[in-house]
C-alpha atoms as a PDB file:
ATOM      1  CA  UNK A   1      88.384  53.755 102.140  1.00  0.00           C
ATOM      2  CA  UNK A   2      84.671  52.734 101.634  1.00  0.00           C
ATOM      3  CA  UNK A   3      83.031  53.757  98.853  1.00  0.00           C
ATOM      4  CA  UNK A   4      80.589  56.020 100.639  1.00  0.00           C
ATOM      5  CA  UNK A   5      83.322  57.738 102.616  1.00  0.00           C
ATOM      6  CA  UNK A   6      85.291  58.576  99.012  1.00  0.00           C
ATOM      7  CA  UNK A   7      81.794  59.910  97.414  1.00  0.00           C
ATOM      8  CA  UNK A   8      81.786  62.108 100.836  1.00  0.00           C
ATOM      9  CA  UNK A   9      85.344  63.747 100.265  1.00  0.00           C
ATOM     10  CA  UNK A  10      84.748  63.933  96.603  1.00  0.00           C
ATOM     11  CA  UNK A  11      81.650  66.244  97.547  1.00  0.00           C
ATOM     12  CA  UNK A  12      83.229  67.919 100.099  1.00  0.00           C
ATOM     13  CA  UNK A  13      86.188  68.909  97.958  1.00  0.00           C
ATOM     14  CA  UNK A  14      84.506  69.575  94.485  1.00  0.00           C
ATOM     15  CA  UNK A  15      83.630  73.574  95.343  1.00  0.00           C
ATOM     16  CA  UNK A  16      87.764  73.836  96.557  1.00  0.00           C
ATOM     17  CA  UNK A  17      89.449  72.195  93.617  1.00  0.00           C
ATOM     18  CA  UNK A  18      86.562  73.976  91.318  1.00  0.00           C
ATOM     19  CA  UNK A  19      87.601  77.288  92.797  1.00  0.00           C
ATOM     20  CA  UNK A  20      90.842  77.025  91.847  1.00  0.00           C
ATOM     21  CA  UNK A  21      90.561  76.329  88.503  1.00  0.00           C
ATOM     22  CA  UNK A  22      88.394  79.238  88.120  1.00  0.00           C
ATOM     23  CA  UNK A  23      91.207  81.286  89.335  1.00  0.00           C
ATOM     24  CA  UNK A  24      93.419  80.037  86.655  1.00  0.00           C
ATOM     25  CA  UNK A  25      93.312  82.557  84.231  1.00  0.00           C
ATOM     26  CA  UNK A  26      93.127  80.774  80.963  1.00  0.00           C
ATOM     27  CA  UNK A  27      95.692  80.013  78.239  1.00  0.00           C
ATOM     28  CA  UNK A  28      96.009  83.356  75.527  1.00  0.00           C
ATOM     29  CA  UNK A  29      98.298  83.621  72.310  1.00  0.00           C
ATOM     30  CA  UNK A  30      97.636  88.061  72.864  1.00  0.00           C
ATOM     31  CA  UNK A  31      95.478  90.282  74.389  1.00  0.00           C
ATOM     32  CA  UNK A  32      94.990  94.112  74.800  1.00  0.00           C
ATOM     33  CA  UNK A  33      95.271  95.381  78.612  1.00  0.00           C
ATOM     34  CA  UNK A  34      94.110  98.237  79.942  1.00  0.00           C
ATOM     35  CA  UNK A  35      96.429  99.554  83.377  1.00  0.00           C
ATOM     36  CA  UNK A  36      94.762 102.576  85.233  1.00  0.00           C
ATOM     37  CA  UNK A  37      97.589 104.920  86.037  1.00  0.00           C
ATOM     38  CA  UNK A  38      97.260 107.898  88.170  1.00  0.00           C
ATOM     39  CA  UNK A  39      99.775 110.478  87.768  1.00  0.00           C
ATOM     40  CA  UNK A  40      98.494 112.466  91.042  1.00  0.00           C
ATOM     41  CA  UNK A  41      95.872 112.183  93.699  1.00  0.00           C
ATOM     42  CA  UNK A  42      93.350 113.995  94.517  1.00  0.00           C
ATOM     43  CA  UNK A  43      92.553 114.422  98.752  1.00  0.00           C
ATOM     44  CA  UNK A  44      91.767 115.999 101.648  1.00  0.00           C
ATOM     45  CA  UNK A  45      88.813 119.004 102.030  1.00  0.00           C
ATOM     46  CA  UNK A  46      88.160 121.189  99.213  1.00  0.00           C
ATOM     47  CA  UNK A  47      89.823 124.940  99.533  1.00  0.00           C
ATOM     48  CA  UNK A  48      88.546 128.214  99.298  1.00  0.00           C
ATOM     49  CA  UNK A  49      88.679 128.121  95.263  1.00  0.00           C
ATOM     50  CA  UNK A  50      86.604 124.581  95.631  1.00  0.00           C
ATOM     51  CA  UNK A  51      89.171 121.917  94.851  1.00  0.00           C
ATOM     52  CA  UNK A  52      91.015 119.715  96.419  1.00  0.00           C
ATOM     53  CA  UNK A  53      94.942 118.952  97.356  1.00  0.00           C
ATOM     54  CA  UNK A  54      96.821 117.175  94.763  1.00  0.00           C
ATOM     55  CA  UNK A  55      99.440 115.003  95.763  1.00  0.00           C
ATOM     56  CA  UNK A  56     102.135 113.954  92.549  1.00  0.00           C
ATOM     57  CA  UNK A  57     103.050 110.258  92.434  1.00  0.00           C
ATOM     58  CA  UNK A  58     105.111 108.223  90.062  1.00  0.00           C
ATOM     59  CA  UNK A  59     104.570 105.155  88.109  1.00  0.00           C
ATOM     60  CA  UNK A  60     106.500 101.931  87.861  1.00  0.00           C
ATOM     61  CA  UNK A  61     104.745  99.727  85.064  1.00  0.00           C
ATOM     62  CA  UNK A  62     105.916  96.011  85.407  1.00  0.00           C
ATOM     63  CA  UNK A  63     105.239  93.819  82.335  1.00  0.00           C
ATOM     64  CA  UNK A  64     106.156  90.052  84.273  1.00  0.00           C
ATOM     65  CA  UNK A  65     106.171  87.476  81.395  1.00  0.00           C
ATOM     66  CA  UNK A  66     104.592  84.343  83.843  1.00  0.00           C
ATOM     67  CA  UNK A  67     105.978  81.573  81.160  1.00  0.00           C
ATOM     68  CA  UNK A  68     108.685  78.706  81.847  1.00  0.00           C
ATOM     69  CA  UNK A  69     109.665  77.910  78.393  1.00  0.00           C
ATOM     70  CA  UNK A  70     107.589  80.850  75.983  1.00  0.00           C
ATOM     71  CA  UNK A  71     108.663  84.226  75.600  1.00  0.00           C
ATOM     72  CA  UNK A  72     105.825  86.769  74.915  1.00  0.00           C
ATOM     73  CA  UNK A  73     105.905  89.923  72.234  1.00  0.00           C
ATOM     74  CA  UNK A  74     105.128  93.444  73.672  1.00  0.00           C
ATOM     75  CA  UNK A  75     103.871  95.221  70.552  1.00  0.00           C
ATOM     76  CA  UNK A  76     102.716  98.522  72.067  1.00  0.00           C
ATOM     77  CA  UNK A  77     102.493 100.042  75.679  1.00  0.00           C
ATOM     78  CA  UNK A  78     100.096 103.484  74.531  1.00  0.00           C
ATOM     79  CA  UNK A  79     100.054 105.830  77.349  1.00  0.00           C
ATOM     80  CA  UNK A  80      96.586 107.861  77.641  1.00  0.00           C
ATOM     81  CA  UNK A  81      95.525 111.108  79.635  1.00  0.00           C
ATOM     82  CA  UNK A  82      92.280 111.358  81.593  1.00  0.00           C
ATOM     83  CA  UNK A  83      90.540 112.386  78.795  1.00  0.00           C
ATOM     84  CA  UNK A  84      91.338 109.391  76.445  1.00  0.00           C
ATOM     85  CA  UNK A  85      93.806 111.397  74.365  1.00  0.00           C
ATOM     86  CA  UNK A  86      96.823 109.946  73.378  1.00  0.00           C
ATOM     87  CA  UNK A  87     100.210 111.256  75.115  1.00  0.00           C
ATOM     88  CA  UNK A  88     102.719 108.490  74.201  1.00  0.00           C
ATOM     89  CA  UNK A  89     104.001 105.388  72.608  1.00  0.00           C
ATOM     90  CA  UNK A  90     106.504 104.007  75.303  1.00  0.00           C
ATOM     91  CA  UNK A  91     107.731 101.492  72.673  1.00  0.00           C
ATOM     92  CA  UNK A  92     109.644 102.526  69.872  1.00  0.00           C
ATOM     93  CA  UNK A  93     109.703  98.787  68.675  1.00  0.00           C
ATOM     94  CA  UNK A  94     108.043  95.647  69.934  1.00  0.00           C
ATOM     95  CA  UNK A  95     110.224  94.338  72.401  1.00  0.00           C
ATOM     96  CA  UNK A  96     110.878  90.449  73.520  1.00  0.00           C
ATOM     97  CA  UNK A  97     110.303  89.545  77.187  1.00  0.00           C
ATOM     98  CA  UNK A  98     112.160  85.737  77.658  1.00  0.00           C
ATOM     99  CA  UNK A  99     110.639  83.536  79.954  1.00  0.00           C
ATOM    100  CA  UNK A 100     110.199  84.286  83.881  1.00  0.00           C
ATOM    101  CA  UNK A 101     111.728  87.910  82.434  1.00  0.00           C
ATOM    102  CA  UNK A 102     109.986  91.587  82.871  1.00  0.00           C
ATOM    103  CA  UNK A 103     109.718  94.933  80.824  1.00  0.00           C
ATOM    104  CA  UNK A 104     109.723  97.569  82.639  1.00  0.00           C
ATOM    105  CA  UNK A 105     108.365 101.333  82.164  1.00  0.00           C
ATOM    106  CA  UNK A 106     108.547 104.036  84.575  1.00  0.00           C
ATOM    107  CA  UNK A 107     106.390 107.741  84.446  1.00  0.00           C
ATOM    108  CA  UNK A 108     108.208 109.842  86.630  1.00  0.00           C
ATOM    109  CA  UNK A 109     106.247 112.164  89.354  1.00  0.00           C
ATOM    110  CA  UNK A 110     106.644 115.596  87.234  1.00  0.00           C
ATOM    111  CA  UNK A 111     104.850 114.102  84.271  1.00  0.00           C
ATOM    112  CA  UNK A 112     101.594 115.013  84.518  1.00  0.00           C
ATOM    113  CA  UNK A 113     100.945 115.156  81.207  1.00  0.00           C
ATOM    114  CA  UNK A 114      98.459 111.860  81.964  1.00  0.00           C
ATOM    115  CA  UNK A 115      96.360 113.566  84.784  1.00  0.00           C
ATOM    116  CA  UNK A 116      94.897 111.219  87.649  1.00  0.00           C
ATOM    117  CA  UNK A 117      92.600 109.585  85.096  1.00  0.00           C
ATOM    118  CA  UNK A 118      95.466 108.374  82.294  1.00  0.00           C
ATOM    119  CA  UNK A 119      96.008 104.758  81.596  1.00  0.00           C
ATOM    120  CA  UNK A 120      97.964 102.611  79.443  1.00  0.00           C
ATOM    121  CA  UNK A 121      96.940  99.780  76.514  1.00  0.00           C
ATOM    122  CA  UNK A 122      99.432  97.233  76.257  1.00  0.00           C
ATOM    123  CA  UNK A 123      98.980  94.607  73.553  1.00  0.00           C
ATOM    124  CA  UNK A 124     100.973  91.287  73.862  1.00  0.00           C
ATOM    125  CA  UNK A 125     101.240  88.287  72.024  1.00  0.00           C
ATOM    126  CA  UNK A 126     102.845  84.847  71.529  1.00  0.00           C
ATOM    127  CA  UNK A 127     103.491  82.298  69.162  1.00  0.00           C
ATOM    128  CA  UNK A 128     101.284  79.939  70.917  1.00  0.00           C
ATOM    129  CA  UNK A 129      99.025  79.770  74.037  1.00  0.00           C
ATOM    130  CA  UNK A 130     100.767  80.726  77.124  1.00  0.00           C
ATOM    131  CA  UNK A 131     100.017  82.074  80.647  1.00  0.00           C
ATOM    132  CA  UNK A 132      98.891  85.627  80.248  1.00  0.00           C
ATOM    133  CA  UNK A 133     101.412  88.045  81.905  1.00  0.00           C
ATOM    134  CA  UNK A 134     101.500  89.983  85.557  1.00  0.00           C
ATOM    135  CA  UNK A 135     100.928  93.750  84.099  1.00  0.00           C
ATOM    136  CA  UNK A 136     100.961  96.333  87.218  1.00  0.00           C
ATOM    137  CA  UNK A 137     101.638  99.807  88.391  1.00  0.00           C
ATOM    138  CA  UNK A 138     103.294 100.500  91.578  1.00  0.00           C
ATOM    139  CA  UNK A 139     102.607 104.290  92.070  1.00  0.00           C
ATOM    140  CA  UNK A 140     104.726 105.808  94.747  1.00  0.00           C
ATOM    141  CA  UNK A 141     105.620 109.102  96.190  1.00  0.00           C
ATOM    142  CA  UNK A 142     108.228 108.798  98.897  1.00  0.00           C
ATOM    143  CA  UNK A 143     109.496 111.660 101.065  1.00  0.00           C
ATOM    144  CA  UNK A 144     111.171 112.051 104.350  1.00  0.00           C
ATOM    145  CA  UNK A 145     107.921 112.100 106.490  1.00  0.00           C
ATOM    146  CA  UNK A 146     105.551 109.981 104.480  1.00  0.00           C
ATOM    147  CA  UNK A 147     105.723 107.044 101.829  1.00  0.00           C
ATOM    148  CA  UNK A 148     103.282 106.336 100.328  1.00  0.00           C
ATOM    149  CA  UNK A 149     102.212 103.003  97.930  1.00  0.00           C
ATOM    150  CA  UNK A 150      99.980 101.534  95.976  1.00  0.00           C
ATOM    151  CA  UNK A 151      99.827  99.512  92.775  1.00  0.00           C
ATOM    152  CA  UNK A 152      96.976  99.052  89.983  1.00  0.00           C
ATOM    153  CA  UNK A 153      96.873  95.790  88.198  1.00  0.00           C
ATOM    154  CA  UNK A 154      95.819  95.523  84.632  1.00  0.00           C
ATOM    155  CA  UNK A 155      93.211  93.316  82.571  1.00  0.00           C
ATOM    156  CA  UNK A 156      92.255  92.145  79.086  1.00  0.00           C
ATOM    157  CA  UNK A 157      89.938  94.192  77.598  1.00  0.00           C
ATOM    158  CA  UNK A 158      88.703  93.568  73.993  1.00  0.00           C
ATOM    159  CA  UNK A 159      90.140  95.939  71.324  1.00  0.00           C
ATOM    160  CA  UNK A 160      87.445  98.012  69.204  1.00  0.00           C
END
């Protein structure tokens, strides 16, 4: 390959392998997520009284620790209602998550103690820098005529 043609590619790739790496979300020893959660939705017209149909869904929280070799720390999973008022501490303990492993939390559909604004702050750490882990919510309500699905997905916020 001529020298010219090489320049060329290297050009022509730069913005793709650039991309990528911005993707990568980089190396953290802890962080503080935030994970909307909505307990019930709100939908349809309003009625007579002015408000709308509330449907009740629950919450499956998966804490995914992304690491090959590191485990990760989960030293608090707070539960909040719409408000901003704490409901719950879901950990009694910190808890270990090995590599590749998952934590898992669930808020079933009759809590709706959190309200379709509540959320959850989960702080993590490590003993070194590792990949961040896969936080979500996969809020469901599934019933003979209808399913339905949808998950939230959480991100570091910085603790005040």
């Amino acid at each position: 390959m001529n020298r010219l043609a090489l320049i060329l590619l290297i050009a022509l790739l730069a913005p793709f392998v650039a991309s990528a790496a911005e993707d990568e979300a980089p190396l953290s020893s802890g962080q503080t997520l935030y994970l909307p959660i909505y307990s019930h939705l709100y939908h349809g017209d309003l009625d007579k009284s002015g408000k709308p149909r509330e449907t009740l869904v629950s919450a499956h929280v998966s804490i995914r620790n992304t690491n090959l070799r590191m485990a990760i720390r989960i030293g608090a999973a707070r539960y909040f209602d719409t408000q901003g008022r704490p409901v719950r501490e879901f950990l009694a303990a910190p808890i270990i998550i090995p590599p590749m492993g998952t934590h898992e939390l669930f808020v079933p559909r009759a809590d709706v103690s959190g309200g379709s604004g509540a959320n959850f702050l989960i702080v993590w750490n490590a003993d070194g820098p590792v990949n961040p882990p896969l936080v979500e919510a996969l809020h469901a309500d599934i019933r003979e005529a209808r399913t339905l699905l949808f998950v939230t997905t959480a991100r570091p916020i910085r603790p005040q």
